[in-house]
Structure formats: structure tokens, C-alpha cells
PDB file of N, CA and C in Angstrom:
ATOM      1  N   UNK A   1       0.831  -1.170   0.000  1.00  0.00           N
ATOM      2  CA  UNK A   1       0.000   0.000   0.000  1.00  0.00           C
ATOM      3  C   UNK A   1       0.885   1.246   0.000  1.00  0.00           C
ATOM      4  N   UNK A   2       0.676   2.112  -0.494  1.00  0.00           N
ATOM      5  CA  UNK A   2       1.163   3.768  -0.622  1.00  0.00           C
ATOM      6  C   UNK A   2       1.144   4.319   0.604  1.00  0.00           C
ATOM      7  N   UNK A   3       1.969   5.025   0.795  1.00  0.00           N
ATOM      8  CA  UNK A   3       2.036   5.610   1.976  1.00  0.00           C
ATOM      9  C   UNK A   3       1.452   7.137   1.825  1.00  0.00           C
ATOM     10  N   UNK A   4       1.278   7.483   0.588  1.00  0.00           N
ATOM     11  CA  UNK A   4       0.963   8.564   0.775  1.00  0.00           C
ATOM     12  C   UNK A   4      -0.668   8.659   0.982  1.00  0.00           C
ATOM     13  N   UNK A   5      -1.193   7.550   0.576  1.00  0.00           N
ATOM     14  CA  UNK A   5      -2.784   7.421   1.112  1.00  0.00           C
ATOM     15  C   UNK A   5      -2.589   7.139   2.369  1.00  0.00           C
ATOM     16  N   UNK A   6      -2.024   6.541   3.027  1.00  0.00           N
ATOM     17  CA  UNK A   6      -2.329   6.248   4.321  1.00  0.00           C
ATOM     18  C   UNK A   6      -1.807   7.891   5.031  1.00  0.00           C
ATOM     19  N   UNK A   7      -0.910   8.734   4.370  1.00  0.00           N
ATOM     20  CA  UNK A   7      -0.897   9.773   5.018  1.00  0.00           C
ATOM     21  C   UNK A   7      -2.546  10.379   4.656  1.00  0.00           C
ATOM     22  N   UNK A   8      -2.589  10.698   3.699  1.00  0.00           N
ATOM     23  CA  UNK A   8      -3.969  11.492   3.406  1.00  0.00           C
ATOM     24  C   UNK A   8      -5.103  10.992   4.044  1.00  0.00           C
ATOM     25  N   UNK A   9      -4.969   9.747   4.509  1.00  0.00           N
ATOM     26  CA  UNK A   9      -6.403   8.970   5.294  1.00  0.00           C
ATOM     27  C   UNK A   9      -5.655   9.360   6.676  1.00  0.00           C
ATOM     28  N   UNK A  10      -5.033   9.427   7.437  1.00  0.00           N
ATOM     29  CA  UNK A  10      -4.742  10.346   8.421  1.00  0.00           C
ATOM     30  C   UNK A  10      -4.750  11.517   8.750  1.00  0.00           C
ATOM     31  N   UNK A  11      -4.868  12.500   7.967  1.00  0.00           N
ATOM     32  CA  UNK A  11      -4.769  13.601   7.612  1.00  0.00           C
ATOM     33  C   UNK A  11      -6.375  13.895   7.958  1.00  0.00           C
ATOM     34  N   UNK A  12      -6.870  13.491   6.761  1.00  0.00           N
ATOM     35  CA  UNK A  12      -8.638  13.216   7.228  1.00  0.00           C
ATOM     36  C   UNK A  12      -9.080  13.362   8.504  1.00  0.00           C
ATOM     37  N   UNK A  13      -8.569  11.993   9.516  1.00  0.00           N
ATOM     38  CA  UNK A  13      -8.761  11.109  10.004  1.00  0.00           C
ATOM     39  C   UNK A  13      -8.657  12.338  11.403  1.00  0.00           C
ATOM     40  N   UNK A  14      -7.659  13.259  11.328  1.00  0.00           N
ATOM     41  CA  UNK A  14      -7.188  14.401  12.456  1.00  0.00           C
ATOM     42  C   UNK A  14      -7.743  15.229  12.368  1.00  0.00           C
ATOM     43  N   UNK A  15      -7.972  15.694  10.976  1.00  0.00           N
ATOM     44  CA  UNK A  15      -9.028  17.197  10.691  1.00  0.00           C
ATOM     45  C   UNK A  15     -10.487  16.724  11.295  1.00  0.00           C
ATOM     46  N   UNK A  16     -10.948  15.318  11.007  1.00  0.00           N
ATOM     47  CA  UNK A  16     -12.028  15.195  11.425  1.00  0.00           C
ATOM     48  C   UNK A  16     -12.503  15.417  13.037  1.00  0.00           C
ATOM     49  N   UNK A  17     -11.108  14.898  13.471  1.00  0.00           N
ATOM     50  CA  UNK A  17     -11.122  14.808  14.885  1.00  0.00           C
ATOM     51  C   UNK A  17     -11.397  15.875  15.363  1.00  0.00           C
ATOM     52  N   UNK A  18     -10.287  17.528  15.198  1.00  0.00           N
ATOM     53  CA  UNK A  18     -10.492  18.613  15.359  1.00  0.00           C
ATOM     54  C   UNK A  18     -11.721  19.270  15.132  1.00  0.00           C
ATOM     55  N   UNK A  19     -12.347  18.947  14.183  1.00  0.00           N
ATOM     56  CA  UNK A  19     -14.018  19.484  14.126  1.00  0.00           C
ATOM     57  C   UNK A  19     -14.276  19.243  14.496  1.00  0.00           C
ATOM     58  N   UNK A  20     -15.185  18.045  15.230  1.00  0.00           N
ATOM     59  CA  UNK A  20     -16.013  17.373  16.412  1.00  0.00           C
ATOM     60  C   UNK A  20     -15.530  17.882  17.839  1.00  0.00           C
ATOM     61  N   UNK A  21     -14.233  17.927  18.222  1.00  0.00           N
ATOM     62  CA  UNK A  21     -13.993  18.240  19.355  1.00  0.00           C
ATOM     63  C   UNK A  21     -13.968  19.579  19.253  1.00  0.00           C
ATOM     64  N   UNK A  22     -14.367  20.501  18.583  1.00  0.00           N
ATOM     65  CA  UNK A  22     -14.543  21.876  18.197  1.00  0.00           C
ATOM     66  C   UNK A  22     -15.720  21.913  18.617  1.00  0.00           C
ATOM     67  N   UNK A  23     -16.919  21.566  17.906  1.00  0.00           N
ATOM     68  CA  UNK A  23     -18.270  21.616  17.615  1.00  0.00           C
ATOM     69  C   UNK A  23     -18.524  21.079  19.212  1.00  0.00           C
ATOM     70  N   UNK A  24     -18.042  19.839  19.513  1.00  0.00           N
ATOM     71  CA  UNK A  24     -18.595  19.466  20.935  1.00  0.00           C
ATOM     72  C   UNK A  24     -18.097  20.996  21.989  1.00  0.00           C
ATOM     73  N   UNK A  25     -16.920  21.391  21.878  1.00  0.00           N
ATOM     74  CA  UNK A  25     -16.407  22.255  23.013  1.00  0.00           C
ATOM     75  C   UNK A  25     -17.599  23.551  22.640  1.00  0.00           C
ATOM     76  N   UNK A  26     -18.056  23.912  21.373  1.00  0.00           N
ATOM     77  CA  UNK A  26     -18.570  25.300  21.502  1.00  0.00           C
ATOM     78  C   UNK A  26     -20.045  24.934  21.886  1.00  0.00           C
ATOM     79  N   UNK A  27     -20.702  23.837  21.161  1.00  0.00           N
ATOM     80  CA  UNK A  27     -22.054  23.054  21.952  1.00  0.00           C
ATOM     81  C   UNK A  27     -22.009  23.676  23.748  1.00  0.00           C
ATOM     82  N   UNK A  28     -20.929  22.948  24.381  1.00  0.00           N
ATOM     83  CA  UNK A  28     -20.884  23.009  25.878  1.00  0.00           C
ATOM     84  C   UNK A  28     -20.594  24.353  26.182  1.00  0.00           C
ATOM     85  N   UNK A  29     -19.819  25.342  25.758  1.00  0.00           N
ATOM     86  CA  UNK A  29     -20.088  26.756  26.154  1.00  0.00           C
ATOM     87  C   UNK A  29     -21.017  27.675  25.707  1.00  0.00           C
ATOM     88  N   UNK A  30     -22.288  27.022  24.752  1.00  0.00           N
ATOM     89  CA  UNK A  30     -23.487  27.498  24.207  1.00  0.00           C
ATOM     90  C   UNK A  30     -24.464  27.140  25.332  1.00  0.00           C
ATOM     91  N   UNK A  31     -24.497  25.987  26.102  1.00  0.00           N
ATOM     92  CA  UNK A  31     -25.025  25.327  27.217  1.00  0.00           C
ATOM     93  C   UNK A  31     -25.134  25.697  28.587  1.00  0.00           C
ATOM     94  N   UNK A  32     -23.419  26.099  28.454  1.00  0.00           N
ATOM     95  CA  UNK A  32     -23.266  26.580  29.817  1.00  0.00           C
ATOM     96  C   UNK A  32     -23.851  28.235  29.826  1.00  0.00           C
ATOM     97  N   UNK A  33     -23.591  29.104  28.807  1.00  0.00           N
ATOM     98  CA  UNK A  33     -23.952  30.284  28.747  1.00  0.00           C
ATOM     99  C   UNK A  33     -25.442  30.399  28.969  1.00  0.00           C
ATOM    100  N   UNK A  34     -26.590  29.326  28.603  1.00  0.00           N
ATOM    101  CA  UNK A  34     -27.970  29.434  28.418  1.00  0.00           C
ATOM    102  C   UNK A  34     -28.284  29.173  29.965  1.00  0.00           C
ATOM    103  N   UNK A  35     -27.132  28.022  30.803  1.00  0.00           N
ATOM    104  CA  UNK A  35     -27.340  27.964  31.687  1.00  0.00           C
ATOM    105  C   UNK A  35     -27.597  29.149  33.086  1.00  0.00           C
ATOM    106  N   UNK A  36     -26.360  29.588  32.871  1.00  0.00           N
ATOM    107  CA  UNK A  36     -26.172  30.757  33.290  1.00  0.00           C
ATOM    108  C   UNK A  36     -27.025  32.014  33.154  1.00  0.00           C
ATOM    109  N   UNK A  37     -27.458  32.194  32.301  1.00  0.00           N
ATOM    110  CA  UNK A  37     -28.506  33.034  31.514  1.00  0.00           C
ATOM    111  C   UNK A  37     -29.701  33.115  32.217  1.00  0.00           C
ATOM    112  N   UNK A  38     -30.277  31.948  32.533  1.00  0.00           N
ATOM    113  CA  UNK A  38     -31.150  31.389  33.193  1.00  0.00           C
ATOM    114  C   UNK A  38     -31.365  31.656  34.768  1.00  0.00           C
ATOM    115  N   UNK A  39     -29.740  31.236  35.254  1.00  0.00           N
ATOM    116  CA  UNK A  39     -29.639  31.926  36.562  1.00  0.00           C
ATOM    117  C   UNK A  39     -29.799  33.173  37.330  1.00  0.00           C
ATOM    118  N   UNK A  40     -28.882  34.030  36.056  1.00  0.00           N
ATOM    119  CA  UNK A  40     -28.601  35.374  36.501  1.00  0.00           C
ATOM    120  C   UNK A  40     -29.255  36.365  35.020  1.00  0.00           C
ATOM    121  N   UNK A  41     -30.393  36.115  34.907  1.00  0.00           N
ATOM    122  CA  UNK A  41     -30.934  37.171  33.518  1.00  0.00           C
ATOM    123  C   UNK A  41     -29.841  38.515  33.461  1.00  0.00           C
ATOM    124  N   UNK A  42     -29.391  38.920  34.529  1.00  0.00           N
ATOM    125  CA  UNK A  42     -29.507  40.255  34.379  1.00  0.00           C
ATOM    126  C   UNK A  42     -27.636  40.503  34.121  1.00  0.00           C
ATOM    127  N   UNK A  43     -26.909  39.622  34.164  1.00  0.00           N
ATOM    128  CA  UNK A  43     -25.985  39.643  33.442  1.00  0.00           C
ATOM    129  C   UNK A  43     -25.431  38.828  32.138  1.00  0.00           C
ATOM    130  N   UNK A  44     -26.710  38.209  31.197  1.00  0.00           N
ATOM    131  CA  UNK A  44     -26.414  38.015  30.508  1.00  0.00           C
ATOM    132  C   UNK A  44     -25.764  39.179  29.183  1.00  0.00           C
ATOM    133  N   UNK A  45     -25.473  40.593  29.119  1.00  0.00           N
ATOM    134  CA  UNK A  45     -24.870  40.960  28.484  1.00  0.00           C
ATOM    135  C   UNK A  45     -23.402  40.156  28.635  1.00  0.00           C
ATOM    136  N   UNK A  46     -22.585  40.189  29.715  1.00  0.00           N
ATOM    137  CA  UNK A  46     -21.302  39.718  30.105  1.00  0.00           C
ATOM    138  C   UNK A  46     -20.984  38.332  29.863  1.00  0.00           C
ATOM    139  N   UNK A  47     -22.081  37.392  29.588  1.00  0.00           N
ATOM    140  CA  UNK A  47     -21.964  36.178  29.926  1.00  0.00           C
ATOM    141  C   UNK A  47     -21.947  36.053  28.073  1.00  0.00           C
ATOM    142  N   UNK A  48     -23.010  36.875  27.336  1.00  0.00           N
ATOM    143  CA  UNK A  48     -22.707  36.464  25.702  1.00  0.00           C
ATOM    144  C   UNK A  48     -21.053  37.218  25.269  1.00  0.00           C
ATOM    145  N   UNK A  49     -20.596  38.336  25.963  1.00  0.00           N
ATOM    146  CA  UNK A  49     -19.484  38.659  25.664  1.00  0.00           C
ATOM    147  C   UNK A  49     -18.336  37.895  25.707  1.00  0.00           C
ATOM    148  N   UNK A  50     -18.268  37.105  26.924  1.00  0.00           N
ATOM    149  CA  UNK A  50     -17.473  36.210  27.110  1.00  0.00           C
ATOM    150  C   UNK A  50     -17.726  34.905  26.207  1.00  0.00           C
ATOM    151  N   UNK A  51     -18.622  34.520  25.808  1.00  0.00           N
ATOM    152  CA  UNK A  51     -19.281  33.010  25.094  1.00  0.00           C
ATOM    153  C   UNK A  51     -18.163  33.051  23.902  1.00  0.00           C
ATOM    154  N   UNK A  52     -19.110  34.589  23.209  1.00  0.00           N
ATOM    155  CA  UNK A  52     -18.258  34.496  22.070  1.00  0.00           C
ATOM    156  C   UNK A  52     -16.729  34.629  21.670  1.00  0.00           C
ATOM    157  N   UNK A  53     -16.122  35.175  22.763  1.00  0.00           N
ATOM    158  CA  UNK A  53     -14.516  35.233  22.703  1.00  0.00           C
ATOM    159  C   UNK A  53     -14.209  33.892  23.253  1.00  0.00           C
ATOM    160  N   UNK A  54     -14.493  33.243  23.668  1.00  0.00           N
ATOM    161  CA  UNK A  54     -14.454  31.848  23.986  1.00  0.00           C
ATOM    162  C   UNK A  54     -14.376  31.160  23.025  1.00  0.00           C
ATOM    163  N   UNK A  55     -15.803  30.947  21.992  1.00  0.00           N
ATOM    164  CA  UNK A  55     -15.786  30.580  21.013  1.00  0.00           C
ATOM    165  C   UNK A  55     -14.925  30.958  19.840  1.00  0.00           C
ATOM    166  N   UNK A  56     -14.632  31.856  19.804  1.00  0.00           N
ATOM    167  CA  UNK A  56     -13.737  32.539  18.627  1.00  0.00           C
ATOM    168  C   UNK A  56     -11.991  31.892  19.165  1.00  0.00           C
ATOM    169  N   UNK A  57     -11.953  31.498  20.788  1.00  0.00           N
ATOM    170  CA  UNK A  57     -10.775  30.721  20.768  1.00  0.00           C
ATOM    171  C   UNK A  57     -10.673  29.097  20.380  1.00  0.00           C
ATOM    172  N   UNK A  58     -11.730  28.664  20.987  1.00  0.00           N
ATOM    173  CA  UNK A  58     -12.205  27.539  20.123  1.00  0.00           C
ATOM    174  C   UNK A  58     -11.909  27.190  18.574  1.00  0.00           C
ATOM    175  N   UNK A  59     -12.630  28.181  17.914  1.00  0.00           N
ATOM    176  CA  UNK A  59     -12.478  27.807  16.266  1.00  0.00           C
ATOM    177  C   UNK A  59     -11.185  28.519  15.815  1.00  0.00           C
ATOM    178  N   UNK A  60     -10.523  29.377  16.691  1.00  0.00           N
ATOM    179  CA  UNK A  60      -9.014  29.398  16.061  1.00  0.00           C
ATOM    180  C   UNK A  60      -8.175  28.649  16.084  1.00  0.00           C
ATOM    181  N   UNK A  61      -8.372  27.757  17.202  1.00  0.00           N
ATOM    182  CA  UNK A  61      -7.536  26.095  17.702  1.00  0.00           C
ATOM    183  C   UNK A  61      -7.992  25.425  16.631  1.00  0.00           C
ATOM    184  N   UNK A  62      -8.994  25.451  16.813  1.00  0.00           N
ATOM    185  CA  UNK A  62      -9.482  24.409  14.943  1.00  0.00           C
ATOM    186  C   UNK A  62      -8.948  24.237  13.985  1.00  0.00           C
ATOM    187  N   UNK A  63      -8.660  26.056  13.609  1.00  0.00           N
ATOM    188  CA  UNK A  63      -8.643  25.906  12.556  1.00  0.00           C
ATOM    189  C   UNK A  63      -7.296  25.771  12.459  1.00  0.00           C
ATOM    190  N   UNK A  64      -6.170  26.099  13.465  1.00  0.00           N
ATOM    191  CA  UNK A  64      -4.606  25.746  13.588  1.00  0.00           C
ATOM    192  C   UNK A  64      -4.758  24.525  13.365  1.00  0.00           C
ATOM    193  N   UNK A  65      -5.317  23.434  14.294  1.00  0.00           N
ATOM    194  CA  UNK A  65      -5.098  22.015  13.783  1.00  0.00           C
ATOM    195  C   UNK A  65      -5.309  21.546  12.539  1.00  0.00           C
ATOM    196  N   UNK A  66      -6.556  22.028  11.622  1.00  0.00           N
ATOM    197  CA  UNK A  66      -6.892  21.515  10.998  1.00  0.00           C
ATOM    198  C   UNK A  66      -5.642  22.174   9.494  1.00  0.00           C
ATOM    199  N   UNK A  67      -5.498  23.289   9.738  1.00  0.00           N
ATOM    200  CA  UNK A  67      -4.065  23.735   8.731  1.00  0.00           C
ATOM    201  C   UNK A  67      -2.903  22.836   9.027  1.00  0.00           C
ATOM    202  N   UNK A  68      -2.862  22.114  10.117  1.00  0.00           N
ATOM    203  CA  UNK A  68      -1.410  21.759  10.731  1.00  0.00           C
ATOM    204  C   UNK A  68      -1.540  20.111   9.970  1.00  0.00           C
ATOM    205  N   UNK A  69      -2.926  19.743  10.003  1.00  0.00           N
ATOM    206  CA  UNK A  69      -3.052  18.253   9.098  1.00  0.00           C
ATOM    207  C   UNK A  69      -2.799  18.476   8.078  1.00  0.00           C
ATOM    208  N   UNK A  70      -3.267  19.380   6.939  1.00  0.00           N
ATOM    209  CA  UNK A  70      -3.210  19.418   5.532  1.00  0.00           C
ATOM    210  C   UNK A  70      -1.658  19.885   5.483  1.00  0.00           C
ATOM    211  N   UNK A  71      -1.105  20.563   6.442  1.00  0.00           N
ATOM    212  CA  UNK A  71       0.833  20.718   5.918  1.00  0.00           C
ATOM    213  C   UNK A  71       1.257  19.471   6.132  1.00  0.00           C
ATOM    214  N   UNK A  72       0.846  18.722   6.936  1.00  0.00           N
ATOM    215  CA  UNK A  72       1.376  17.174   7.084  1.00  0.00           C
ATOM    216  C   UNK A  72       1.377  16.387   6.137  1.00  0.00           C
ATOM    217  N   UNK A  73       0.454  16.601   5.069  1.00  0.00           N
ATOM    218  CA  UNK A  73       0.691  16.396   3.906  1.00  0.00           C
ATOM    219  C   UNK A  73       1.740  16.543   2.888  1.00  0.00           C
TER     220      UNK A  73
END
């Protein structure tokens, strides 16, 4: 077998990984924020401010990993 498919089916195989554990991590700080929300109505301005810089660290890790598979190529 080629090794360079078995790189590219790895490659896949990591990017895929990085999305899901992306999507699961921003799911759970979409959760926790509604949670919270719930608790304290009256600071949810602070609580979506924070969500989304959260999230925006989230999908920048992403998207580092997921650039860092396709150079592995």
C-alpha cells in the first residue's frame, strides 16, 4: 500500500477529529452560557461577551489544527 494514502487517510482522520472536538467544546459553552442566563438574567450581556470570545478561541484552535493536518501532507 502507498504511503501517501495512508498519510492522506490520516490527515482526514485528524481534521475530522479537530471538528467534532470543536463543535462538541462550543455546543458546551453554548449550554453553559444558556445555563447561566437562566440563573442570573440580568448579566447576561457579560456572559454572551465572554461566550463568544471563547468561542472565537475555540475555532481558532481548529482551525490551527486543521491547517497543521493538511501541511502534514
Amino acid at each position: 500500500m502507498d504511503l501517501t494514502v495512508l498519510a492522506k487517510v490520516a490527515a482526514a482522520i485528524a481534521a475530522s477529529i479537530a471538528v467534532v472536538g470543536a463543535g462538541f467544546g462550543i455546543g458546551r459553552i453554548g449550554q453553559s452560557a444558556m445555563e447561566a442566563t437562566a440563573r442570573q438574567p440580568e448579566a447576561s450581556g457579560n456572559i454572551r461577551t465572554t461566550m463568544i470570545i471563547v468561542a472565537a478561541l475555540i475555532e481558532g484552535v481548529a482551525l490551527f489544527a486543521l491547517i497543521i493536518c493538511f501541511m502534514a501532507l
